[in-house]
Protein backbone atom coordinates (compact mmCIF):
# COMPACT_ATOMS: atom_id res chain seq x y z
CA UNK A 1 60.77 12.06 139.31
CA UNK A 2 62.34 14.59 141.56
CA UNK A 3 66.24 14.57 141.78
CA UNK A 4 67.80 17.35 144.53
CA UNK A 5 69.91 19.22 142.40
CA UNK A 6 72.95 21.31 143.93
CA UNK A 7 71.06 24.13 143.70
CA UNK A 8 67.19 23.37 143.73
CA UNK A 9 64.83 20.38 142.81
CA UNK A 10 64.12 20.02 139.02
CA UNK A 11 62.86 17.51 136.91
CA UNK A 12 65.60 17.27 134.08
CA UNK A 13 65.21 15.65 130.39
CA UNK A 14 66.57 16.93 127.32
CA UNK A 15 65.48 15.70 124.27
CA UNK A 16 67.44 13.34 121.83
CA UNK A 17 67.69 15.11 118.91
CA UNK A 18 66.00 18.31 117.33
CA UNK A 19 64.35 15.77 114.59
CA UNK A 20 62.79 13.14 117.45
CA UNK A 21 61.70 16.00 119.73
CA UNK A 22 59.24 13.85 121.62
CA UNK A 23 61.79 10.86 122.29
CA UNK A 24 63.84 12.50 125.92
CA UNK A 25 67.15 11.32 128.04
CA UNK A 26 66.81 11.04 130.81
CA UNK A 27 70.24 12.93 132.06
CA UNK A 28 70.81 12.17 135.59
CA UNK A 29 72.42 9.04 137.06
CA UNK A 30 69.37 8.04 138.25
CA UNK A 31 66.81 8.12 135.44
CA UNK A 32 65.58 5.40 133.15
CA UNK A 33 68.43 5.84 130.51
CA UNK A 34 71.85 6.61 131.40
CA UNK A 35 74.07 8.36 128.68
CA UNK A 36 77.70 6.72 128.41
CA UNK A 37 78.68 6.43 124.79
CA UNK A 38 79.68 8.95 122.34
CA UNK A 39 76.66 8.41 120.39
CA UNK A 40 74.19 9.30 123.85
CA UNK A 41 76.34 12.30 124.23
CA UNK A 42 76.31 14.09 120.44
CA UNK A 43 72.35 13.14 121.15
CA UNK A 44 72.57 15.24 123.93
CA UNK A 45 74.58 17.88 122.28
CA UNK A 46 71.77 18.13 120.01
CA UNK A 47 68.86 18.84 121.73
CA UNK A 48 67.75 22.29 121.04
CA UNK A 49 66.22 23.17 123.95
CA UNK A 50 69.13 25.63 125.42
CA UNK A 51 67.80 28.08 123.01
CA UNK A 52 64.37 28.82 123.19
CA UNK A 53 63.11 31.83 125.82
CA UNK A 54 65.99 33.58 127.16
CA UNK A 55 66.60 36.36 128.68
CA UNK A 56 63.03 36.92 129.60
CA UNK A 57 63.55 38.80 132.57
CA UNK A 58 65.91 41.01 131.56
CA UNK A 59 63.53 41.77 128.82
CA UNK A 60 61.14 43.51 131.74
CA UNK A 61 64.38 44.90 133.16
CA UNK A 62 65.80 46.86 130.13
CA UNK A 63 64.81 50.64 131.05
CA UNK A 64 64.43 51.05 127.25
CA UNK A 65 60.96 49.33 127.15
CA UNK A 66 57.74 50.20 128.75
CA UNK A 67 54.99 48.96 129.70
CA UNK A 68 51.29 51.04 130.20
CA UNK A 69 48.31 49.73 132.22
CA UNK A 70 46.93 47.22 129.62
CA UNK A 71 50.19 45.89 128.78
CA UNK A 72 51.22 45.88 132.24
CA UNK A 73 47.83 43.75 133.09
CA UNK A 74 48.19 41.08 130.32
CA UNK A 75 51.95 39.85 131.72
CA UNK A 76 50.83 36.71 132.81
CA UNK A 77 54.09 35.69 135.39
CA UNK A 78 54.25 38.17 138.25
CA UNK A 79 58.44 38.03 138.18
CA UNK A 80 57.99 39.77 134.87
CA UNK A 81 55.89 42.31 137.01
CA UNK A 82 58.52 42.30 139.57
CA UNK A 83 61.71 42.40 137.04
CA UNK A 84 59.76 45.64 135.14
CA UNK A 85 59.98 47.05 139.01
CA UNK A 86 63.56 46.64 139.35
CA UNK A 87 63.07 44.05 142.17
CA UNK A 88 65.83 42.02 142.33
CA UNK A 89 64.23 39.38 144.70
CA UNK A 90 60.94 38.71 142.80
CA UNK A 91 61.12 34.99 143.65
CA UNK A 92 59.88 34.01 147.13
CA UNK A 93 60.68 30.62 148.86
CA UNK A 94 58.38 28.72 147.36
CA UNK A 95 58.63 29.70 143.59
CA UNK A 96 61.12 28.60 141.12
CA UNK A 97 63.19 31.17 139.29
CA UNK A 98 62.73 28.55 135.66
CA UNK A 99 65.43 30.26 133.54
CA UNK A 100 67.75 29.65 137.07
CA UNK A 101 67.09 25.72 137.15
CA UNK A 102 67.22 25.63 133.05
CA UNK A 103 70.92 27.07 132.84
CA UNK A 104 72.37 24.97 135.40
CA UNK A 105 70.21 21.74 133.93
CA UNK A 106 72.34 22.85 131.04
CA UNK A 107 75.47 22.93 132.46
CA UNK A 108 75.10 19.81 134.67
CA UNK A 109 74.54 18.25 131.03
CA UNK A 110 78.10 19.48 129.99
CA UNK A 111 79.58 18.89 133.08
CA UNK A 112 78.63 15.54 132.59
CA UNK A 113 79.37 14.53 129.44
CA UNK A 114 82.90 16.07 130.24
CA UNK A 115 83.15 13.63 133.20
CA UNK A 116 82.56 10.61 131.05
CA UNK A 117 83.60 11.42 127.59
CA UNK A 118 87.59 10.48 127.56
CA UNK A 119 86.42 7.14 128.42
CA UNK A 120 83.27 6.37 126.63
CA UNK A 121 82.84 3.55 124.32
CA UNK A 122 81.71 5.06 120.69
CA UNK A 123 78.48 3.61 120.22
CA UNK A 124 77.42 4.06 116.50
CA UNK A 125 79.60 7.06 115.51
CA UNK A 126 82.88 7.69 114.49
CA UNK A 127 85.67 7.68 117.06
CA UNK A 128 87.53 10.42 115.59
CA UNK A 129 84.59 12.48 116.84
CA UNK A 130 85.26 11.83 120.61
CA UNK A 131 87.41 15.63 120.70
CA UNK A 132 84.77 17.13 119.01
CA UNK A 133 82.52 16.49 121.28
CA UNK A 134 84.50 17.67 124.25
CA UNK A 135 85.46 20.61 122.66
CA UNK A 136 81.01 21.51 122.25
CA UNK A 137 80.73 20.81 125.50
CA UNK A 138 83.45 23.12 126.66
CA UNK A 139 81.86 25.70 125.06
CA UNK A 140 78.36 25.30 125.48
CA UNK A 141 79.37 25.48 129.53
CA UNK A 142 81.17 28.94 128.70
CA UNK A 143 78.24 30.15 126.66
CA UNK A 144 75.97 29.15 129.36
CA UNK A 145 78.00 30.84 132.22
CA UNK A 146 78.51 34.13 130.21
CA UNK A 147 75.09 34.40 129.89
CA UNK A 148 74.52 33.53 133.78
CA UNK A 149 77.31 35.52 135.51
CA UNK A 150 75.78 38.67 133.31
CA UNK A 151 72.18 37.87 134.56
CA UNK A 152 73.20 36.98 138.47
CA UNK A 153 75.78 38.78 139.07
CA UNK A 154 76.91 42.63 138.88
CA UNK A 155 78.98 43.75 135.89
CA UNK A 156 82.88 42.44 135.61
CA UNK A 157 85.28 45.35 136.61
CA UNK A 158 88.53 45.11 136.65
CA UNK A 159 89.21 46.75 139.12
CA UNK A 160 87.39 44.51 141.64
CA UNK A 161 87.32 40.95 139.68
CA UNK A 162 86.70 39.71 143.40
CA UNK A 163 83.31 40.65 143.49
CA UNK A 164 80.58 37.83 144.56
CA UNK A 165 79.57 36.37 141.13
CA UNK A 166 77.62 33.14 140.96
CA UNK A 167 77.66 29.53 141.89
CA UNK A 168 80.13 27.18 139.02
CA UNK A 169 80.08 23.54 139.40
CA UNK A 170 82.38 22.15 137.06
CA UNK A 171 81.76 18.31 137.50
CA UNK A 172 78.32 16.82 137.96
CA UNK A 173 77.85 16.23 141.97
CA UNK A 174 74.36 16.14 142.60
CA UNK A 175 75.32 16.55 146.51
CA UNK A 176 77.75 18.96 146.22
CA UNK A 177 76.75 22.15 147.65
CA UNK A 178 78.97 25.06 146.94
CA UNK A 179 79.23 28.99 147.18
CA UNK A 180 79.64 31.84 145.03
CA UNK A 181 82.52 31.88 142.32
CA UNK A 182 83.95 35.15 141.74
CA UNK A 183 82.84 37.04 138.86
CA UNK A 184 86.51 37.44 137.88
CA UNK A 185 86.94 33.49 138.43
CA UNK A 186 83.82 32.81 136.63
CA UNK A 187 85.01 34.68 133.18
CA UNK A 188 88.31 33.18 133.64
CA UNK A 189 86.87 30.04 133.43
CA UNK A 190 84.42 31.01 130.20
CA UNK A 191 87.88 32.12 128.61
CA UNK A 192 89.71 28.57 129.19
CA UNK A 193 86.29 26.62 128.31
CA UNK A 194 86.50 28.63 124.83
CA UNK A 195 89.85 28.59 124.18
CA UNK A 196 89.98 24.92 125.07
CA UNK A 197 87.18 24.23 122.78
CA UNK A 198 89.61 25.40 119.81
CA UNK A 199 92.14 23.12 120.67
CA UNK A 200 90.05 20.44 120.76
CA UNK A 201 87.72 20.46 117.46
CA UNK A 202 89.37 18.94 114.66
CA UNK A 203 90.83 21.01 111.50
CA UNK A 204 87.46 19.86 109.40
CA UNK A 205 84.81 20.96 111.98
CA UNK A 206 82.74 23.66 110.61
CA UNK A 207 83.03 27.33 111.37
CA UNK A 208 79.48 28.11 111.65
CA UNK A 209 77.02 25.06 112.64
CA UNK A 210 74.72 25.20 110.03
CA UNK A 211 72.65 21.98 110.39
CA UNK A 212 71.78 23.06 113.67
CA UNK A 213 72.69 26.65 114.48
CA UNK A 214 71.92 26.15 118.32
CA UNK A 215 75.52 24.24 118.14
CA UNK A 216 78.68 26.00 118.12
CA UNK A 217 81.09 26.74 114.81
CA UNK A 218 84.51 27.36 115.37
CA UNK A 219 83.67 31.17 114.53
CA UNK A 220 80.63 31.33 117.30
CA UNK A 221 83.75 30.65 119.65
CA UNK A 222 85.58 33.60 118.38
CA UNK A 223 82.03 35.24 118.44
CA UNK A 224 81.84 34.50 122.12
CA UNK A 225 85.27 35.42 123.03
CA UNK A 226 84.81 38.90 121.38
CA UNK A 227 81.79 39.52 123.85
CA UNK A 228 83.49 38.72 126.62
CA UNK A 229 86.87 40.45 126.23
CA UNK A 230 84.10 43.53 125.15
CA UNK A 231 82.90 43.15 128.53
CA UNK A 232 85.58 43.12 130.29
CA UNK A 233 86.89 46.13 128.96
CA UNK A 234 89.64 44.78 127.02
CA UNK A 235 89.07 46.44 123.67
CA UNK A 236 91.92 45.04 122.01
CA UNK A 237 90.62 41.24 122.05
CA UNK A 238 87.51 42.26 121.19
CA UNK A 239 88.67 43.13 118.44
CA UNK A 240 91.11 40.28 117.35
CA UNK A 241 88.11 38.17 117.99
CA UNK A 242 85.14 40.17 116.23
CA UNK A 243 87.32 40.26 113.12
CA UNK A 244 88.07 36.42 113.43
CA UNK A 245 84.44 35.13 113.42
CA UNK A 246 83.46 38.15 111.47
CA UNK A 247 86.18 36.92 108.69
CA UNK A 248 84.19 33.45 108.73
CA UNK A 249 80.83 34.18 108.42
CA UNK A 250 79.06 38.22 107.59
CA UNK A 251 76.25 37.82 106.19
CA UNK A 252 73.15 40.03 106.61
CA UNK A 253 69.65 40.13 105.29
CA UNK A 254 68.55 43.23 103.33
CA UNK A 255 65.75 44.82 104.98
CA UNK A 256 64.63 46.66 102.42
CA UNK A 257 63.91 43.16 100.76
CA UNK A 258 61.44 42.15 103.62
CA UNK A 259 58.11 42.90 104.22
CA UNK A 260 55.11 41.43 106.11
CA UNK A 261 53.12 38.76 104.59
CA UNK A 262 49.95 40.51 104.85
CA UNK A 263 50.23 44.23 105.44
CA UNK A 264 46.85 44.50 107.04
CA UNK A 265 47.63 42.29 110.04
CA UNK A 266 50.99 42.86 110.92
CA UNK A 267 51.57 40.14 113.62
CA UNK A 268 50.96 37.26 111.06
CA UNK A 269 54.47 37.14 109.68
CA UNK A 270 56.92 38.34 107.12
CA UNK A 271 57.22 37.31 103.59
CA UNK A 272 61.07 35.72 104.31
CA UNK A 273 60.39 33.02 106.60
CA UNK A 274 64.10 32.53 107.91
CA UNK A 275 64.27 35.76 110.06
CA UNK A 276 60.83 34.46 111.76
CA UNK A 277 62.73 31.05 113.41
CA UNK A 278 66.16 31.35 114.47
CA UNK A 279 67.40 27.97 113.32
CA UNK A 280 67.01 29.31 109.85
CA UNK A 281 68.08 32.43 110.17
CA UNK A 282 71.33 32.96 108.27
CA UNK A 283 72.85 35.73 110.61
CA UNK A 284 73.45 34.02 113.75
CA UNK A 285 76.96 32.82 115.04
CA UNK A 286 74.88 30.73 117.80
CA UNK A 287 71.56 30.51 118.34
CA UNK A 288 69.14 31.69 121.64
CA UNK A 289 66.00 33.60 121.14
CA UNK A 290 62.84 35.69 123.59
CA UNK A 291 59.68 34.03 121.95
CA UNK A 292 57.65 36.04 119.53
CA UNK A 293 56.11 33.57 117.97
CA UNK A 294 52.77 32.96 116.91
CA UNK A 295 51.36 33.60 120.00
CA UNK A 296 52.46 36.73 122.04
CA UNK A 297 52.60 36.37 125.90
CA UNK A 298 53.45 39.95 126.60
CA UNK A 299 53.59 43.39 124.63
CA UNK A 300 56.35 45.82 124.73
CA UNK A 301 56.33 49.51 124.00
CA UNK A 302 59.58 51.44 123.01
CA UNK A 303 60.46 54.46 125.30
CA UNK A 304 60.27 57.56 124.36
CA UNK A 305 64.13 57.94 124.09
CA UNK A 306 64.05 54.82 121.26
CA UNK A 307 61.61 56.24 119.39
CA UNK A 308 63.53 59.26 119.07
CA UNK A 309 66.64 57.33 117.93
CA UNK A 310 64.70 56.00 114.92
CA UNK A 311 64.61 57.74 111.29
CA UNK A 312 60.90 56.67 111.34
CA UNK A 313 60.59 56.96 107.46
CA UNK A 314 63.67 54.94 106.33
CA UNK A 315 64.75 52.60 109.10
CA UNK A 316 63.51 49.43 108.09
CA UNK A 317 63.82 47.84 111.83
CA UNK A 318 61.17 51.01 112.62
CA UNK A 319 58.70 49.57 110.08
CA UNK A 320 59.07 45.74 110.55
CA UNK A 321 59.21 46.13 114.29
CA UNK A 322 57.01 48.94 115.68
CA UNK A 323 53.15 49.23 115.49
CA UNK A 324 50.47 50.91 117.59
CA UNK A 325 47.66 48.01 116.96
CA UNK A 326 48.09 44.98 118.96
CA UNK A 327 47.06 41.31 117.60
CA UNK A 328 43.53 41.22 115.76
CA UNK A 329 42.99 44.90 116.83
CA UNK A 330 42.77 44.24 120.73
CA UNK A 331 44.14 47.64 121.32
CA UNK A 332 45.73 50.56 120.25
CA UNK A 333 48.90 51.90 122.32
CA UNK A 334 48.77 55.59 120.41
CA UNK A 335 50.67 57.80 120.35
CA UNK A 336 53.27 54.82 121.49
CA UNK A 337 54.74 51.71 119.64
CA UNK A 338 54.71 48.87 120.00
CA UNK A 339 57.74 46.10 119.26
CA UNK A 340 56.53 43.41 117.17
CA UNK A 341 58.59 40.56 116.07
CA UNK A 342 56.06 38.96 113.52
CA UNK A 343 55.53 35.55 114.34
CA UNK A 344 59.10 35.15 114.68
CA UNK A 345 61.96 34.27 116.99
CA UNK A 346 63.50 37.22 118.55
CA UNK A 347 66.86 36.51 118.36
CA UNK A 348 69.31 37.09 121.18
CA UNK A 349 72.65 35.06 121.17
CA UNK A 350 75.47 35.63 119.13
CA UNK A 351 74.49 37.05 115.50
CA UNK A 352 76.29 39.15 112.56
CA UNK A 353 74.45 42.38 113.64
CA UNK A 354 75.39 42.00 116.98
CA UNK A 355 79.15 41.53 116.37
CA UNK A 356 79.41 44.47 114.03
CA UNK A 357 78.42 46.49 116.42
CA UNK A 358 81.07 44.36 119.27
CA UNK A 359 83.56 45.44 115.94
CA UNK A 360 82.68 48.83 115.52
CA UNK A 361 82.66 49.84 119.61
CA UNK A 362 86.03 47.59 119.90
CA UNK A 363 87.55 49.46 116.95
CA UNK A 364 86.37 53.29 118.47
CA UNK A 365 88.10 52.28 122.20
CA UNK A 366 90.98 51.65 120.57
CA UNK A 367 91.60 55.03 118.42
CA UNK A 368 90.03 53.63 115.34
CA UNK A 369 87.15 55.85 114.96
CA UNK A 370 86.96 55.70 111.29
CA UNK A 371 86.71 51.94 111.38
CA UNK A 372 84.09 52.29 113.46
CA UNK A 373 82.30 54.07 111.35
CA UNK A 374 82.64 51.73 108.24
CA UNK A 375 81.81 48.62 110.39
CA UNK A 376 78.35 50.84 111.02
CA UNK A 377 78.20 51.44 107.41
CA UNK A 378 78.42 47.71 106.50
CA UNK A 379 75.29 46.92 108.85
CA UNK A 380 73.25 50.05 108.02
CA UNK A 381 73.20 49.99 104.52
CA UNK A 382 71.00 46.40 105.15
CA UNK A 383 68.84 48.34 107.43
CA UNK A 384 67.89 51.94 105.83
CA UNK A 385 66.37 52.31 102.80
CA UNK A 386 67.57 55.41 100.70
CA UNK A 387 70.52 55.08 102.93
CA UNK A 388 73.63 57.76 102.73
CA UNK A 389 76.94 56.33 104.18
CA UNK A 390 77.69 57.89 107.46
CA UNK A 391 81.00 60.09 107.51
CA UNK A 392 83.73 60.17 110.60
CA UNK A 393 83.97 63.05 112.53
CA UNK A 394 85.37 62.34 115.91
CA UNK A 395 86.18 59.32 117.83
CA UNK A 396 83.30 60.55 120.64
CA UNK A 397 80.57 61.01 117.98
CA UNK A 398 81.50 57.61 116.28
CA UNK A 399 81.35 55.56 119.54
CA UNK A 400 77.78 57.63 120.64
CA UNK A 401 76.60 56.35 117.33
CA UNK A 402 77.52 52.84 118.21
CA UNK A 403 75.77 53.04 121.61
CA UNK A 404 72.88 54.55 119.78
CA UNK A 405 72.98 51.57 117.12
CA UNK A 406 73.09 48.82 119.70
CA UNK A 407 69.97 49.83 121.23
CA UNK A 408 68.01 49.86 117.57
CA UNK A 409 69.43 46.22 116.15
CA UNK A 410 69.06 44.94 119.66
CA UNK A 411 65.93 46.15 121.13
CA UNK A 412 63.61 43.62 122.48
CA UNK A 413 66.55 41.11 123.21
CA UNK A 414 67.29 42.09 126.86
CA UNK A 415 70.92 42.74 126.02
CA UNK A 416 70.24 46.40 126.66
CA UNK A 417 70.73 45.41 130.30
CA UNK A 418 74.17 44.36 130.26
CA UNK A 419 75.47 47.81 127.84
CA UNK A 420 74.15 49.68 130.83
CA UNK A 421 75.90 47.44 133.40
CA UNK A 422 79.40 47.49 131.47
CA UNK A 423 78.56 51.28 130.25
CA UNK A 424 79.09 52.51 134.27
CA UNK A 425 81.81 50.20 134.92
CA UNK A 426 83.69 51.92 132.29
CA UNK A 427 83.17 55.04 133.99
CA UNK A 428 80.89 56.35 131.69
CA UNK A 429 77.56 57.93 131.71
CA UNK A 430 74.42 56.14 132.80
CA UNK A 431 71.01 57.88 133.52
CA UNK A 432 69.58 57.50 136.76
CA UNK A 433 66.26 56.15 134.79
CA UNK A 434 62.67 56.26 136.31
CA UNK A 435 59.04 54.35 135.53
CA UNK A 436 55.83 53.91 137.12
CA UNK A 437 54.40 50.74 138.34
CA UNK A 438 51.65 50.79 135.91
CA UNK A 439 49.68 48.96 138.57
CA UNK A 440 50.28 50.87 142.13
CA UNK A 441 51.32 54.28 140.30
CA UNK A 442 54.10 54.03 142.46
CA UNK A 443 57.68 55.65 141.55
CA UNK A 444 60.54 53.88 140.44
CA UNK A 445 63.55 54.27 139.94
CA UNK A 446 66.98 52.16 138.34
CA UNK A 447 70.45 54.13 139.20
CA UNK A 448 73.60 53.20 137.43
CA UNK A 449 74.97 50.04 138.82
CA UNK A 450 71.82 49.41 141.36
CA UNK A 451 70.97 45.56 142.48
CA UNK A 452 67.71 46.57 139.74
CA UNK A 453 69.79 45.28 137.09
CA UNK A 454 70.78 42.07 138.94
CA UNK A 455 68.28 39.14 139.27
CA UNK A 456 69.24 37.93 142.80
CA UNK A 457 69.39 33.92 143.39
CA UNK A 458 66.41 32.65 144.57
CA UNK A 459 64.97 32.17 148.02
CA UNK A 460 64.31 28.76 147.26
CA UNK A 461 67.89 28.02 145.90
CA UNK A 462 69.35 29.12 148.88
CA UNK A 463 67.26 27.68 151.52
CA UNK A 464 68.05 24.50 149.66
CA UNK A 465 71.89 25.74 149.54
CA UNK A 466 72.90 27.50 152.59
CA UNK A 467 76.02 28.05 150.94
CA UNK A 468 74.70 30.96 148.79
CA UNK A 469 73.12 32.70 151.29
């Protein structure tokens, strides 16, 4: 069944729940099961499929992974051969841009249970749970829209908030053809969706979703608000914020408790299951992941510059997450590395590393250097064996070490991207970096704030859409 979305034509389903994943919704007015009760909506709300593969372009795009000939070769979609070009139009007419149509399938979910839900009829659950469930879908739409107006849009700057951002339907028209939000309009929004999310969930719902992690806790709210005032620029909210969620829920694994299940293949796993698949993984806020599961679709090699950030004897994210051998011995990338994520979920959405580090760089932009430097402290001392406590010197050095520390934890999430993005709208410095198509041996080149870190809206979108040309 083909429905014309607002943007482009999709087939949508989402599955019931995350325990019947072969059982789907159909979500759209005109499918085979409408949802209108309470009880079709939390079924909805509990689909996990908003987590799984994202950011897989902006993988390709981060100019702190590389790729060589054989690597290069194996990528088996050409936009990820486009997106490691810094092509910003690597879609033509007739190809779908997939992680385009999945976040607005997502958000015409929200947008429609938010349509319907004041009036719905309870089906077999609880009344009481009717605000709830408005308040997760508020906030799923801002999670999905901060995640969006990053990828589609240039960086948030204050200083022009009227800058063309992306396209934000906030009720579900299937004819409704619109044009570009602002970016500034589009994080105002994500602010209200959040902040109206806490108002809405009751006093007992839980601050960190643990029977399904893909699901929003009160604290991956105030997780999500600290990474969007951080991007913005406004340090001080950041802050309020990171300390918030952070005050809910801090826990980290020990690295120098993990190892691989079999050191003589290291793709086949580690010995502590729950930091191979993200919904058991204890750190994360709310759950999204790149897919390095137990089959690998692409290989990544750190850049130079990474490799130099790492204490290669005593970082324990060096050891668990570089190599030179690829699966079963298919190559050997020497003298480079290679990021492995052993038969595990890469995470990428809101986690306790992550917003130690949002902490840390909030705390150094606002004169608190030496809090900075603790909040680093906290992290590393689950991520360095033998490790020695780091001591303050100056506010400059403490916020370089943050940058630095950002691109460790996060490598091989694609989050890289949007430091670099918010990096030169703060006026800071941003290389002018440079690659070579591994298959032309052409030049390339990604300066600070260039369309390369941008994935344009596809062809086919706007043909469909003339509104977003």
């Amino acid at each position: 069944m083909k429905i014309k979305y607002i943007f482009i034509v999709v087939v949508t389903f989402f599955t019931i729940s995350c325990e019947n994943p072969d059982t789907f919704l159909d979500v759209l007015p005109t499918g085979r099961v409408i949802p209108s009760t309470l009880e079709d909506f939390e079924s909805l709300l509990n689909s996990y499929t908003p987590l799984r593969d994202r950011n897989q372009v902006l993988k390709m795009t981060d100019p702190d992974i590389v790729m060589n000939a054989t690597t290069f070769e194996l990528l088996y979609n050409n936009e990820y051969k486009e997106a490691y070009k810094w092509n910003s139009n690597m879609y033509t007419v007739d190809q779908n841009d997939p992680e385009y149509i999945d976040v607005y399938n997502y958000i015409y979910v929200y947008n429609f249970i938010l349509s319907l839900v004041d009036d719905a009829e309870p089906g077999k659950i609880n009344p009481a749970e009717r605000t709830n469930i408005k308040a997760e879908a508020y906030a799923q739409r801002a999670f999905e829209y901060f995640c969006a107006v990053n990828q589609y849009a240039h960086h948030y700057d204050p200083a022009n908030p009227d800058a063309q951002g992306i396209a934000m339907p906030l009720e579900p028209n299937l004819e409704l053809s619109i044009g570009y939000s602002t970016v500034g309009e589009v994080y105002a929004q994500i602010i209200s969706d959040s902040e109206t999310a806490l108002s809405l969930f009751s006093d007992s719902y839980p601050d960190l979703r643990t029977d399904g992690n893909y699901r929003p806790g009160k604290a991956s709210i105030y997780a999500l608000l600290a990474e969007v005032y951080l991007y913005m620029g406004d340090f001080d909210k950041a802050l309020t914020n990171s300390n918030k969620a952070l005050a809910m829920h801090n826990f980290l694994y020990d690295y120098n408790t993990i190892d691989f299940a079999n050191p003589d293949d290291l793709w086949a796993g580690y010995t502590n299951e729950d930091i191979q698949r993200i919904t058991l993984n204890k750190e994360v806020f709310w759950a999204r992941y790149i897919d390095y599961g137990g089959y690998v679709p692409y290989y990544t090699l750190y850049s130079p510059e990474v490799v130099a950030l790492f204490d290669q004897n005593n970082d324990r994210r060096w050891y668990l997450h570089a190599t030179q051998e690829a699966r079963n011995g298919a190559f050997n990338v020497s003298p480079d590395y290679l990021f492995v994520y052993s038969r595990g979920e890469r995470p990428n959405g809101l986690g306790v590393s992550r917003l130690i580090l949002t902490n840390a760089e909030a705390k150094v932009r606002t004169g608190d250097g030496a809090g900075a430097i603790a909040a680093l402290n906290t992290l590393l001392e689950k991520r360095i064996s033998n490790f020695t406590p780091i001591a303050f010197t100056d506010n400059a050095a403490a916020l370089q070490l943050v940058k630095n520390e950002r691109r460790k934890e996060l490598f091989g999430s694609g989050l890289n991207v949007f430091d670099q993005k918010r990096y030169h709208v703060y006026g800071e410095t941003v290389p002018t970096y440079t690659r070579v198509a591994p298959d032309t041996g052409d030049p390339l080149t990604l300066a600070p704030g260039a369309d390369g870190y941008v994935v344009n809206v596809p062809l086919g979108v706007k043909s469909l859409n003339p509104n977003l040309n």
